[in-house]
PDB file of N, CA and C in Angstrom:
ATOM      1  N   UNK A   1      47.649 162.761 113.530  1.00  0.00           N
ATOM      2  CA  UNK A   1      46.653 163.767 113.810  1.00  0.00           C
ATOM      3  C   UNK A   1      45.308 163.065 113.980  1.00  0.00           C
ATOM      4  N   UNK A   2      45.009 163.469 114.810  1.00  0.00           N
ATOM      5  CA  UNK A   2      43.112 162.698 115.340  1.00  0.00           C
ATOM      6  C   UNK A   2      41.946 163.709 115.143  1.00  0.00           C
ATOM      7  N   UNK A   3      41.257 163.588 114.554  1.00  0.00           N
ATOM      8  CA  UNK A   3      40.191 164.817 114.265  1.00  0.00           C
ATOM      9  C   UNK A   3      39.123 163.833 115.267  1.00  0.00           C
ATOM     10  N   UNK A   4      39.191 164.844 116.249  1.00  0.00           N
ATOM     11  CA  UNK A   4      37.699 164.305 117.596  1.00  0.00           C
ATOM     12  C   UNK A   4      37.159 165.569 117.541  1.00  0.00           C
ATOM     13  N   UNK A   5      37.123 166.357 117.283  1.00  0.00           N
ATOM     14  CA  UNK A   5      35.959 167.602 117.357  1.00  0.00           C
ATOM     15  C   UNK A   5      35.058 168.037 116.866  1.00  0.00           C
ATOM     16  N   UNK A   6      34.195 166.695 116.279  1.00  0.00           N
ATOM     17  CA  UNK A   6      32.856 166.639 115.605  1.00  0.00           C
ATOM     18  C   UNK A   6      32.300 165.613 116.300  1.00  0.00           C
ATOM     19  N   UNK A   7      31.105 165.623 116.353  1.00  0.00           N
ATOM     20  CA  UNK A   7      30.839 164.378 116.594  1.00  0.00           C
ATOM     21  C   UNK A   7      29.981 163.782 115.694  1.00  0.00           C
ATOM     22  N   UNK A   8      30.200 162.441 115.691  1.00  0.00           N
ATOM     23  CA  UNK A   8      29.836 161.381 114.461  1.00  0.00           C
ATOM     24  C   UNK A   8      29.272 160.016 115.003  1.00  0.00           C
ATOM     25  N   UNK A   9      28.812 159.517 114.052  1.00  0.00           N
ATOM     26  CA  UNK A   9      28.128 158.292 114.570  1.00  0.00           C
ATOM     27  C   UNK A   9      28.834 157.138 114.649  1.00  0.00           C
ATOM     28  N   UNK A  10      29.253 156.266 115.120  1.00  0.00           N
ATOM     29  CA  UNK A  10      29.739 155.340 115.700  1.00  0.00           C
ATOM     30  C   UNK A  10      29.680 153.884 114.815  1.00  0.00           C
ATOM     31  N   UNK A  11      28.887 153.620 114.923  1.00  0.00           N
ATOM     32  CA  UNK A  11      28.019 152.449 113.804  1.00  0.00           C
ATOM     33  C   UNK A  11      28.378 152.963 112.753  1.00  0.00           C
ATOM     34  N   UNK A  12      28.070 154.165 112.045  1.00  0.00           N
ATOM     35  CA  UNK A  12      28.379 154.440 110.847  1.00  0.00           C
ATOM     36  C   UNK A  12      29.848 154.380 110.132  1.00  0.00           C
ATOM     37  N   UNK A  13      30.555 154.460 110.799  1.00  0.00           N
ATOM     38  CA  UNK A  13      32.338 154.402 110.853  1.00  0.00           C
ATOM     39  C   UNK A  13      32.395 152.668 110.859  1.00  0.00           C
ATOM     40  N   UNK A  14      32.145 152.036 111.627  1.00  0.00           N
ATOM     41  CA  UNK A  14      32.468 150.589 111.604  1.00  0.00           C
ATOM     42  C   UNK A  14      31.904 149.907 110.403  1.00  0.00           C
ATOM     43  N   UNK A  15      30.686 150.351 110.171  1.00  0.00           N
ATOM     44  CA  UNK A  15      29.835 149.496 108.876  1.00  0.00           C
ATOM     45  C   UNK A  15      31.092 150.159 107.829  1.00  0.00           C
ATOM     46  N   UNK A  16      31.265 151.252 107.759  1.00  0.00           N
ATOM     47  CA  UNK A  16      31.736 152.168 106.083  1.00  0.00           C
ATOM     48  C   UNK A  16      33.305 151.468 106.183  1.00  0.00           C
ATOM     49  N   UNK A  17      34.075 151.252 107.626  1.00  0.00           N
ATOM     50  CA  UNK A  17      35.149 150.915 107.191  1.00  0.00           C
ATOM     51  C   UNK A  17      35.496 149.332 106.566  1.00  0.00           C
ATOM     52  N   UNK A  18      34.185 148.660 107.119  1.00  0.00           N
ATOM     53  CA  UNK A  18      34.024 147.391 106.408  1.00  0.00           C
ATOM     54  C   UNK A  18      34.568 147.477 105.273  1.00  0.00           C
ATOM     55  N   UNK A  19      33.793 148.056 104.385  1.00  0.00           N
ATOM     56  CA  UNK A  19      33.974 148.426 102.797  1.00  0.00           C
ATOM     57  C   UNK A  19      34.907 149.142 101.950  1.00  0.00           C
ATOM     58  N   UNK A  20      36.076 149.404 103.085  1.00  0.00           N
ATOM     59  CA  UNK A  20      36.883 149.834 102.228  1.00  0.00           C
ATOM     60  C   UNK A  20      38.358 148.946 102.476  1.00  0.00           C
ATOM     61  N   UNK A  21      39.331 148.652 101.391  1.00  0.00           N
ATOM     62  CA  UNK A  21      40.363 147.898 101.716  1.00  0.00           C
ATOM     63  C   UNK A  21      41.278 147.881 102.504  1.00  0.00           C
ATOM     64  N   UNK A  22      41.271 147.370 103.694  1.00  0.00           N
ATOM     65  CA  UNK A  22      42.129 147.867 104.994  1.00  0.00           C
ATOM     66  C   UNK A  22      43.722 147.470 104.281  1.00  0.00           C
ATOM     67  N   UNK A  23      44.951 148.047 104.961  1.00  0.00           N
ATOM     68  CA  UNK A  23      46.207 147.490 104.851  1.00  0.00           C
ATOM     69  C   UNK A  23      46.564 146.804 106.006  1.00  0.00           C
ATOM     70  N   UNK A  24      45.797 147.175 106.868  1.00  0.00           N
ATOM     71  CA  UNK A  24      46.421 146.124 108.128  1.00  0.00           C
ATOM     72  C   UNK A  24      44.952 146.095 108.740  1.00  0.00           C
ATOM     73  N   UNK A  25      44.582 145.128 109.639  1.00  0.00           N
ATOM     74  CA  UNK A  25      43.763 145.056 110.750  1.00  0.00           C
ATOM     75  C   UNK A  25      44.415 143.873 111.757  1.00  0.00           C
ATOM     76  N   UNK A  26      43.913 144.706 112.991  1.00  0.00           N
ATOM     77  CA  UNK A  26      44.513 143.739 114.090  1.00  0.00           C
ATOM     78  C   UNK A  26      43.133 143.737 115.070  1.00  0.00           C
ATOM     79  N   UNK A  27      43.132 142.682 115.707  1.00  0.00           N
ATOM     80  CA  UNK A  27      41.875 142.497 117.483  1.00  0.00           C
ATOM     81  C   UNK A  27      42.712 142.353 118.253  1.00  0.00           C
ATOM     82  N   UNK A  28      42.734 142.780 119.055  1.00  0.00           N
ATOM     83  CA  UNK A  28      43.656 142.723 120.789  1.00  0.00           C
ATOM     84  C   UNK A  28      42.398 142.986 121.769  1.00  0.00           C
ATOM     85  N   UNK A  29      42.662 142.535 122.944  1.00  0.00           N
ATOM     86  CA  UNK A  29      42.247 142.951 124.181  1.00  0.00           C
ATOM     87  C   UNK A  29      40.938 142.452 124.070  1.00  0.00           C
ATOM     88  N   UNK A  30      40.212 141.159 123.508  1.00  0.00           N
ATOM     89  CA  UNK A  30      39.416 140.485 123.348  1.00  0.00           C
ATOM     90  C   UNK A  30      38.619 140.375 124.765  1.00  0.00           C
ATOM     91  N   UNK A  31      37.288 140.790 125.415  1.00  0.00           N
ATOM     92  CA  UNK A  31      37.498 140.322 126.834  1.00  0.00           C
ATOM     93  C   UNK A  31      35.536 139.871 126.335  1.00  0.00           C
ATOM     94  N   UNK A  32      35.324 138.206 127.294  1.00  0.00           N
ATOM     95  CA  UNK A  32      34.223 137.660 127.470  1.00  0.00           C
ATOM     96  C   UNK A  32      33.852 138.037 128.558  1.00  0.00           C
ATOM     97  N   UNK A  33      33.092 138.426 128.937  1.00  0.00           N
ATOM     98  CA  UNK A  33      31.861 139.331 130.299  1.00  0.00           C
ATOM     99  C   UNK A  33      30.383 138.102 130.299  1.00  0.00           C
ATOM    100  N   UNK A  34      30.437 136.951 131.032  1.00  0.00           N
ATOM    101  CA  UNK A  34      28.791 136.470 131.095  1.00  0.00           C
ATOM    102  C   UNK A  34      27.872 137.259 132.113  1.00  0.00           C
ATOM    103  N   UNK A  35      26.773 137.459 131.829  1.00  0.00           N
ATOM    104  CA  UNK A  35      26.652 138.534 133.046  1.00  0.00           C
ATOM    105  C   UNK A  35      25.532 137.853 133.759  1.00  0.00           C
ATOM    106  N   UNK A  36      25.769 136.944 133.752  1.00  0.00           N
ATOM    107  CA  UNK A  36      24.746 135.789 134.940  1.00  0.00           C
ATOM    108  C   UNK A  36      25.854 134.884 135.411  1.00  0.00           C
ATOM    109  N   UNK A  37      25.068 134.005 135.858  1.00  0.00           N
ATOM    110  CA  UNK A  37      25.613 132.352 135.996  1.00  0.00           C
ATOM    111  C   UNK A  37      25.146 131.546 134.774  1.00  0.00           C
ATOM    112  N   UNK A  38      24.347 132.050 134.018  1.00  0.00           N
ATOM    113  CA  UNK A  38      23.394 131.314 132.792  1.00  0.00           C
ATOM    114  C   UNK A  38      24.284 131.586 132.040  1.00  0.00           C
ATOM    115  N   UNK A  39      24.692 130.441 131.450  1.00  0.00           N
ATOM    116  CA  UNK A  39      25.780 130.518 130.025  1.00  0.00           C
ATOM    117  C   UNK A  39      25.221 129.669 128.946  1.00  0.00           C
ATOM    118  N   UNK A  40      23.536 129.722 129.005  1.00  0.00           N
ATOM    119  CA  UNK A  40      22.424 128.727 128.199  1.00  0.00           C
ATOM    120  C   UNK A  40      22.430 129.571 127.338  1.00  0.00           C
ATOM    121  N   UNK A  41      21.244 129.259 126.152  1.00  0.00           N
ATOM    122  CA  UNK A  41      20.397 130.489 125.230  1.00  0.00           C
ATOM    123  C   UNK A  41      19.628 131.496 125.906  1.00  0.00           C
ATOM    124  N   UNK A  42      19.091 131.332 127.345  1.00  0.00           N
ATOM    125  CA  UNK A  42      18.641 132.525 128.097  1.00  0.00           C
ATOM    126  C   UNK A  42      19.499 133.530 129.161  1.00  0.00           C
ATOM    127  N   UNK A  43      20.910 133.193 128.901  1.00  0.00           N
ATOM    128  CA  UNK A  43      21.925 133.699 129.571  1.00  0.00           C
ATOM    129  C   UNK A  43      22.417 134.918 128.475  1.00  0.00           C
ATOM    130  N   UNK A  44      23.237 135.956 129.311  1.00  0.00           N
ATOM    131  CA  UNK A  44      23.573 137.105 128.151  1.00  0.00           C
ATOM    132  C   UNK A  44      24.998 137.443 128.252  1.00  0.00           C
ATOM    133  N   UNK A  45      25.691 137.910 127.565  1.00  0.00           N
ATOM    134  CA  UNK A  45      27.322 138.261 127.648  1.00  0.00           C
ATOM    135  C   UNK A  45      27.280 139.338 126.764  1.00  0.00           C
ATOM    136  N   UNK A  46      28.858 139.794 127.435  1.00  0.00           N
ATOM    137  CA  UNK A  46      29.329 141.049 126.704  1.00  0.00           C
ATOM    138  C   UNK A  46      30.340 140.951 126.376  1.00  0.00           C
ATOM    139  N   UNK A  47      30.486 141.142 124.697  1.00  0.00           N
ATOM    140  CA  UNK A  47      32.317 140.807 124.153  1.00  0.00           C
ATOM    141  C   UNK A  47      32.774 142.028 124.037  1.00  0.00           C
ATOM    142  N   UNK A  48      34.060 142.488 124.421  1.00  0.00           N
ATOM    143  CA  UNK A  48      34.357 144.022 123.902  1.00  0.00           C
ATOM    144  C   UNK A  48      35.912 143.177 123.340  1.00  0.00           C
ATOM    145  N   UNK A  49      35.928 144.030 122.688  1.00  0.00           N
ATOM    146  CA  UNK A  49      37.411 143.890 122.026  1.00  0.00           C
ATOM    147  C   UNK A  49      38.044 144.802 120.936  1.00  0.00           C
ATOM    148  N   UNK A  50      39.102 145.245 121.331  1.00  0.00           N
ATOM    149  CA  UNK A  50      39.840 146.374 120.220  1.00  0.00           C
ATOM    150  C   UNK A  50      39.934 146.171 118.569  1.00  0.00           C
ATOM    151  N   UNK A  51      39.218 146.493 118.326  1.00  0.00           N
ATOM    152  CA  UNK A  51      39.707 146.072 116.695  1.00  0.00           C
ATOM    153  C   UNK A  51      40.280 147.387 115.927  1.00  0.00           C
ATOM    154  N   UNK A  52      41.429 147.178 115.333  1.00  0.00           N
ATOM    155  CA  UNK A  52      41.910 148.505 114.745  1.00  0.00           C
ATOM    156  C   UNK A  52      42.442 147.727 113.097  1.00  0.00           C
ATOM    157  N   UNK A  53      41.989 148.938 112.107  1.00  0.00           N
ATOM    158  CA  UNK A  53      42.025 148.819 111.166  1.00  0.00           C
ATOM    159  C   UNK A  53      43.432 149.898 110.442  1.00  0.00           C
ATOM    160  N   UNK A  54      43.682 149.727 109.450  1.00  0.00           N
ATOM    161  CA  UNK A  54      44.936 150.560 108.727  1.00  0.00           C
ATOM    162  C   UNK A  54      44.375 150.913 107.466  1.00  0.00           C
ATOM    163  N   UNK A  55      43.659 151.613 107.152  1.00  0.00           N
ATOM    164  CA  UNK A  55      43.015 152.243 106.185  1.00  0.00           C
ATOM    165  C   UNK A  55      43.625 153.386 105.136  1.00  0.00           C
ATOM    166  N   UNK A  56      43.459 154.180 104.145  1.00  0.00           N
ATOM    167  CA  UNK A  56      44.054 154.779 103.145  1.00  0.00           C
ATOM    168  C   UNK A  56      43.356 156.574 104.290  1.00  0.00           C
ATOM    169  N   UNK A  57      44.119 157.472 104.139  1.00  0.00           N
ATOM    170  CA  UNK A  57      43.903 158.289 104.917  1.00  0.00           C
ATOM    171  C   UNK A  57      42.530 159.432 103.938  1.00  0.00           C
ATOM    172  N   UNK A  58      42.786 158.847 102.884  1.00  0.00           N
ATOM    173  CA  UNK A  58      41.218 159.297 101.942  1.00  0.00           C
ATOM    174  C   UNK A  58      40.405 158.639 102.272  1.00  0.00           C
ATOM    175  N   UNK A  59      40.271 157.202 102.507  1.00  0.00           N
ATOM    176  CA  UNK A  59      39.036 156.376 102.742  1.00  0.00           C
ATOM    177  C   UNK A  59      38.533 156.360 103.950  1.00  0.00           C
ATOM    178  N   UNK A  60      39.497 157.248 104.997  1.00  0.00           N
ATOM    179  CA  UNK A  60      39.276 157.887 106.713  1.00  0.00           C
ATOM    180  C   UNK A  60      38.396 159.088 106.386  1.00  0.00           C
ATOM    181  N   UNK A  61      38.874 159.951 105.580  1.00  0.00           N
ATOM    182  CA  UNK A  61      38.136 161.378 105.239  1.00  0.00           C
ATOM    183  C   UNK A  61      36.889 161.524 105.018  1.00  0.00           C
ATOM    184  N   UNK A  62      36.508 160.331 103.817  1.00  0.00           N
ATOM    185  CA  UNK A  62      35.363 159.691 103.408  1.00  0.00           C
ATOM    186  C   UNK A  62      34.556 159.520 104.389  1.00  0.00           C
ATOM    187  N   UNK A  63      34.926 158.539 104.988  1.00  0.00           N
ATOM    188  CA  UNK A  63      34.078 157.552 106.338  1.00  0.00           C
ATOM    189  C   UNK A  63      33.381 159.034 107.444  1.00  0.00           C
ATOM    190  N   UNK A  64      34.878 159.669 107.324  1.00  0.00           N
ATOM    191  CA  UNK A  64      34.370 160.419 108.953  1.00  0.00           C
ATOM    192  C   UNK A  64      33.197 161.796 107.923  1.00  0.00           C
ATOM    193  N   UNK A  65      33.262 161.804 106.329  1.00  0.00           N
ATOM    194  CA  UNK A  65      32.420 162.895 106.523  1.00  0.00           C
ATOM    195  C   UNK A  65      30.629 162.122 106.488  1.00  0.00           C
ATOM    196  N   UNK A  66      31.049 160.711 106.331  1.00  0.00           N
ATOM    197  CA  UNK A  66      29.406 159.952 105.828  1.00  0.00           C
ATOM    198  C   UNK A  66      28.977 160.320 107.483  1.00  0.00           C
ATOM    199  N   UNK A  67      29.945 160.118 108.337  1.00  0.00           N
ATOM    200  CA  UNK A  67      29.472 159.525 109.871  1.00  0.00           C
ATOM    201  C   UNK A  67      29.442 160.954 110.800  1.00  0.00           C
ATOM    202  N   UNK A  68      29.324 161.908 109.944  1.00  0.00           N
ATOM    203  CA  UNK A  68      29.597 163.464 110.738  1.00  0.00           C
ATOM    204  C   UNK A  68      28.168 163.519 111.288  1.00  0.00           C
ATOM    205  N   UNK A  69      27.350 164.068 112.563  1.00  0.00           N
ATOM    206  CA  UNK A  69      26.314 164.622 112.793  1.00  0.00           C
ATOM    207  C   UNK A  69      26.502 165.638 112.909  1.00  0.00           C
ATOM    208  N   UNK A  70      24.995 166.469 112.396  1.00  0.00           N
ATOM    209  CA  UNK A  70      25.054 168.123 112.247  1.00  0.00           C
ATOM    210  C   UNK A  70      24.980 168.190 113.341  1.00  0.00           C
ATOM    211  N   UNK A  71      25.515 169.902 114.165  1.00  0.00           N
ATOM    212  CA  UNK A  71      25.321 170.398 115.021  1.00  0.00           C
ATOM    213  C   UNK A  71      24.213 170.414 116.036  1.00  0.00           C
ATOM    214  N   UNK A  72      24.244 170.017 117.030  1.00  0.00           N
ATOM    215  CA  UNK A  72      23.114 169.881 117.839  1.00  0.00           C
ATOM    216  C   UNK A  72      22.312 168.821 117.487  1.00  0.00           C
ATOM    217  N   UNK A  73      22.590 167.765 116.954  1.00  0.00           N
ATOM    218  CA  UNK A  73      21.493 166.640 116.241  1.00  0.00           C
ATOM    219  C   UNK A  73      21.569 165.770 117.412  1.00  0.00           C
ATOM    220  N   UNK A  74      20.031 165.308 117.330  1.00  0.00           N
ATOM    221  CA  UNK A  74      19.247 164.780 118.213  1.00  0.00           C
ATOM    222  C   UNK A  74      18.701 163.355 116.899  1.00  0.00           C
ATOM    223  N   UNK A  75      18.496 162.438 118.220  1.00  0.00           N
ATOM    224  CA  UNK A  75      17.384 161.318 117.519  1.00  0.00           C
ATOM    225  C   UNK A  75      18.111 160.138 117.555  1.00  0.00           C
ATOM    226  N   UNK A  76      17.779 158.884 116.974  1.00  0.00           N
ATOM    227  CA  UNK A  76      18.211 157.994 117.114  1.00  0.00           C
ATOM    228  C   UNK A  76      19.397 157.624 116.701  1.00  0.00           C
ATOM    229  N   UNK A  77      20.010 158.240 115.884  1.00  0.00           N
ATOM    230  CA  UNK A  77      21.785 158.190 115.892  1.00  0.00           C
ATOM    231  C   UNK A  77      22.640 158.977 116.358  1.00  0.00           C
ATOM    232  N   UNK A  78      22.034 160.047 117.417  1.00  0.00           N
ATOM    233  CA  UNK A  78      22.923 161.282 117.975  1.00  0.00           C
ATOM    234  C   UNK A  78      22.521 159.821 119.118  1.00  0.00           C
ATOM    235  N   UNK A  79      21.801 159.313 119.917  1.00  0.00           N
ATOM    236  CA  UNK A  79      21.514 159.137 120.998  1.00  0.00           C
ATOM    237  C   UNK A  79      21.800 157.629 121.513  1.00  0.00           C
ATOM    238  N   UNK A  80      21.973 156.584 120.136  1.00  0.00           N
ATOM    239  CA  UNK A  80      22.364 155.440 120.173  1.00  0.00           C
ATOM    240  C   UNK A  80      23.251 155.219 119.089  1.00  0.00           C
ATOM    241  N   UNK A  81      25.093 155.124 119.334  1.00  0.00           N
ATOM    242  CA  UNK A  81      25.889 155.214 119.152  1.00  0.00           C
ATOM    243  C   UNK A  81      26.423 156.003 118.406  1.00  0.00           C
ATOM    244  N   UNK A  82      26.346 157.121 118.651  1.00  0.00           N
ATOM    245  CA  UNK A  82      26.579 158.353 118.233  1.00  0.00           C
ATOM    246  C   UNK A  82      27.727 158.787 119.325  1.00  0.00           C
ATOM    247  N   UNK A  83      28.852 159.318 118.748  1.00  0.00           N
ATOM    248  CA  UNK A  83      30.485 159.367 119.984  1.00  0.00           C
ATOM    249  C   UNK A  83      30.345 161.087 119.823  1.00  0.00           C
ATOM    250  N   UNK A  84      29.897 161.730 120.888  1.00  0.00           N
ATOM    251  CA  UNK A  84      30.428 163.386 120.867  1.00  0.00           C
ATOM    252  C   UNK A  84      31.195 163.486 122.195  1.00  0.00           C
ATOM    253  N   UNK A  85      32.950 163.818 121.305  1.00  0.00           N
ATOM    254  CA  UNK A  85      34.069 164.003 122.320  1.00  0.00           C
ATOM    255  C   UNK A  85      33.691 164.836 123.444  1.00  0.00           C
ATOM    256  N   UNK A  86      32.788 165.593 123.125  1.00  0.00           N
ATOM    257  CA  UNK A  86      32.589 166.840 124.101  1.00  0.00           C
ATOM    258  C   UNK A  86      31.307 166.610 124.856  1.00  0.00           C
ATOM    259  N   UNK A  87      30.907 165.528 125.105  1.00  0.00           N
ATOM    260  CA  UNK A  87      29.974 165.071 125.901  1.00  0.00           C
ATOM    261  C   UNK A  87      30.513 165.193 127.183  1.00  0.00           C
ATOM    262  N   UNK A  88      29.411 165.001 128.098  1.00  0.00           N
ATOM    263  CA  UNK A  88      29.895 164.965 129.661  1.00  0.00           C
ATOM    264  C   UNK A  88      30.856 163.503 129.912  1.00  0.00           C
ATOM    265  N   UNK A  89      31.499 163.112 130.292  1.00  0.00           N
ATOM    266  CA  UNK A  89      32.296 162.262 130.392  1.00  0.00           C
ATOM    267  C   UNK A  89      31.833 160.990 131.027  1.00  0.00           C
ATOM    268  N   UNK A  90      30.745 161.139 132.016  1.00  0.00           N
ATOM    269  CA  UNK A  90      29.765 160.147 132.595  1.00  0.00           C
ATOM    270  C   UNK A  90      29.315 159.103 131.168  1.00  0.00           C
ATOM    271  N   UNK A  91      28.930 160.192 129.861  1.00  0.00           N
ATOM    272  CA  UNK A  91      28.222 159.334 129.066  1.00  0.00           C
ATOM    273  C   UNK A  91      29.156 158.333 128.116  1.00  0.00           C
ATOM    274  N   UNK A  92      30.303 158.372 128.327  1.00  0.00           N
ATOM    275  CA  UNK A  92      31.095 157.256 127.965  1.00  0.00           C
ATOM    276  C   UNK A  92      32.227 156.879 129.239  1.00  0.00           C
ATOM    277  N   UNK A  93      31.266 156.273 129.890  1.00  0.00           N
ATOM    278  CA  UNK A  93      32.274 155.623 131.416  1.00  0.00           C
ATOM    279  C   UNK A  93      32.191 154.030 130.894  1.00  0.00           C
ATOM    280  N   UNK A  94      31.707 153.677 130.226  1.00  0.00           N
ATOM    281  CA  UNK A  94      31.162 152.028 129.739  1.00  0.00           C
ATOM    282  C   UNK A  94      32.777 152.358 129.079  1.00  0.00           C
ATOM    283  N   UNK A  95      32.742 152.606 128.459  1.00  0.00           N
ATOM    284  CA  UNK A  95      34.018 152.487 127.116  1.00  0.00           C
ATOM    285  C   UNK A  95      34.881 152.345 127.544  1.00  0.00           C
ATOM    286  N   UNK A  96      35.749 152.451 129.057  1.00  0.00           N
ATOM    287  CA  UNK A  96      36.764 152.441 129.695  1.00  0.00           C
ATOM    288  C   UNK A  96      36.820 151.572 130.761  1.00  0.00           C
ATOM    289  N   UNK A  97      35.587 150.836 131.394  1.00  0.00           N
ATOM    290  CA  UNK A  97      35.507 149.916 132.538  1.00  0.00           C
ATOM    291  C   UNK A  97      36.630 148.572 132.068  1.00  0.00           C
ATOM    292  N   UNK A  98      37.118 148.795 130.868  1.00  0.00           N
ATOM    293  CA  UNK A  98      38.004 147.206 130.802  1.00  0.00           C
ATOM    294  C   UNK A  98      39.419 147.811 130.344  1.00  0.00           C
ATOM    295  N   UNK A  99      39.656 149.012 130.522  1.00  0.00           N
ATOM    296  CA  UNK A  99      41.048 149.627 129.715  1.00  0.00           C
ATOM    297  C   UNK A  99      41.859 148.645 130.124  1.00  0.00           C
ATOM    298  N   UNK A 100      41.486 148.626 131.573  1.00  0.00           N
ATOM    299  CA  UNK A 100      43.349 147.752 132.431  1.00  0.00           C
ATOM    300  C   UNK A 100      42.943 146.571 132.477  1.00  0.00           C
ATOM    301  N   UNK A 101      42.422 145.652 131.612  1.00  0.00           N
ATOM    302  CA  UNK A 101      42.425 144.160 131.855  1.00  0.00           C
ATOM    303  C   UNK A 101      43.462 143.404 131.211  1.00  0.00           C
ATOM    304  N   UNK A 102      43.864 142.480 131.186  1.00  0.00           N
ATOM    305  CA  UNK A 102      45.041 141.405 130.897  1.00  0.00           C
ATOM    306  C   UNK A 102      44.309 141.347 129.288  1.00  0.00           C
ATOM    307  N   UNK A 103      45.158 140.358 128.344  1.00  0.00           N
ATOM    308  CA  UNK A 103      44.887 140.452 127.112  1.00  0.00           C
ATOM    309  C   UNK A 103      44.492 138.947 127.303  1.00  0.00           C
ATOM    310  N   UNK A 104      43.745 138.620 126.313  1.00  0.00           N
ATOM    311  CA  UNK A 104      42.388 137.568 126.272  1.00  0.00           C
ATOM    312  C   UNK A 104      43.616 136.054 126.792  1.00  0.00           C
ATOM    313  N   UNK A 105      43.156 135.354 127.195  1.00  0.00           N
ATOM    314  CA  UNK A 105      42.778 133.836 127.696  1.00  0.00           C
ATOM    315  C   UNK A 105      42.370 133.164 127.278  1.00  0.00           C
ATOM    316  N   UNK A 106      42.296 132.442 125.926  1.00  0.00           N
ATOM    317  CA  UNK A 106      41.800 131.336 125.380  1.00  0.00           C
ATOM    318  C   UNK A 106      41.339 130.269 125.995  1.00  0.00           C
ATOM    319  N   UNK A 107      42.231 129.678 127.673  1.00  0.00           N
ATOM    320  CA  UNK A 107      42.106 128.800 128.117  1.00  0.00           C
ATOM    321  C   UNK A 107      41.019 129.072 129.394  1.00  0.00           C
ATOM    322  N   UNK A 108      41.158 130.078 129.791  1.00  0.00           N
ATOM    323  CA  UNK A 108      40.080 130.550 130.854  1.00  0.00           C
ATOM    324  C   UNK A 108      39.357 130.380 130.598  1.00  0.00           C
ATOM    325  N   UNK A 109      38.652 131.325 129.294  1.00  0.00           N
ATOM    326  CA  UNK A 109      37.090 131.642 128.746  1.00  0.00           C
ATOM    327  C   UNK A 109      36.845 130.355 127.840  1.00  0.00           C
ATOM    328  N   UNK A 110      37.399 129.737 127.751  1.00  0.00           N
ATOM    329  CA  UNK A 110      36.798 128.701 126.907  1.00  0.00           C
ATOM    330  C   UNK A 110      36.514 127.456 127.836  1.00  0.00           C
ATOM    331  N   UNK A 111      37.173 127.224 128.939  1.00  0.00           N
ATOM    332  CA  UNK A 111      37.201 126.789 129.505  1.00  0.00           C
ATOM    333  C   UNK A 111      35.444 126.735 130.027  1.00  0.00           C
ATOM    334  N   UNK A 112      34.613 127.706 130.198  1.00  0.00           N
ATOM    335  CA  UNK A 112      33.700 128.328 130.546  1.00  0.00           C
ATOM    336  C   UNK A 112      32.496 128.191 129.688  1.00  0.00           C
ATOM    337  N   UNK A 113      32.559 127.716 128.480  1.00  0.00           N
ATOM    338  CA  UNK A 113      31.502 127.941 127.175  1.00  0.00           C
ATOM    339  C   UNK A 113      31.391 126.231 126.848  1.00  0.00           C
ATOM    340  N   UNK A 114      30.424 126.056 127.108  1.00  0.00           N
ATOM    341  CA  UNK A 114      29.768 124.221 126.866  1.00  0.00           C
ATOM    342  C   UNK A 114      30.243 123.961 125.342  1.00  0.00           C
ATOM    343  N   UNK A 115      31.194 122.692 124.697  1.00  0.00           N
ATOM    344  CA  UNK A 115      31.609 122.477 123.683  1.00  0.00           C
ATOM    345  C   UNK A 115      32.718 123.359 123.126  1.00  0.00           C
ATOM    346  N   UNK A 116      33.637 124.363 124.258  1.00  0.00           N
ATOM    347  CA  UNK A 116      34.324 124.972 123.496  1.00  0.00           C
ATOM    348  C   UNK A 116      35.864 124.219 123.671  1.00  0.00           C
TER     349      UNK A 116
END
């Protein structure tokens, strides 16, 4: 069962699940994005990668009521990473631009990073 029909803050769920004792965690789908040709200290990248955790289904309950926003909430955590399922769908098109990519390359991307 998935409870998406609140919306909650984003950040707040990742920091809180830190802190509680996972039973499993896994990373898959690791993907390096440089978004120049600059791969210096003035060059910038984007890492996305799946991380899923196995948590106690109380310490889920917990998390999702710290990370709940009230109704209609506005401001800097409704507006920067704040997830409402029922948003227009435009406002999470980022979150899906890498669904269908291959699973990470150690030898590619490293291949790519000075000293790796």
């Amino acid at each position: 069962m998935a409870i998406s029909n609140l919306p909650y803050d984003d950040g707040v769920i990742v920091r809180a699940v830190a802190d509680v004792p996972a039973r499993d965690q896994s990373v898959s789908d690791v993907r390096v994005d440089f978004l120049s040709d600059d791969i210096g200290a003035g060059g910038s990248a984007t890492v996305t990668a799946t991380i899923t955790w196995s948590i106690s289904a109380a310490d889920a309950v917990s998390i999702l009521d710290q990370a709940r926003l009230p109704q209609g909430a506005s401001g800097p955590a409704a507006e920067n990473g704040a997830h409402d399922p029922h948003a227009d769908h435009d406002q999470h098109a980022d979150h899906d631009q890498h669904a269908d990519h291959a699973p990470h390359d150690h030898a590619v991307d490293d291949a790519a990073v000075p000293g790796a």
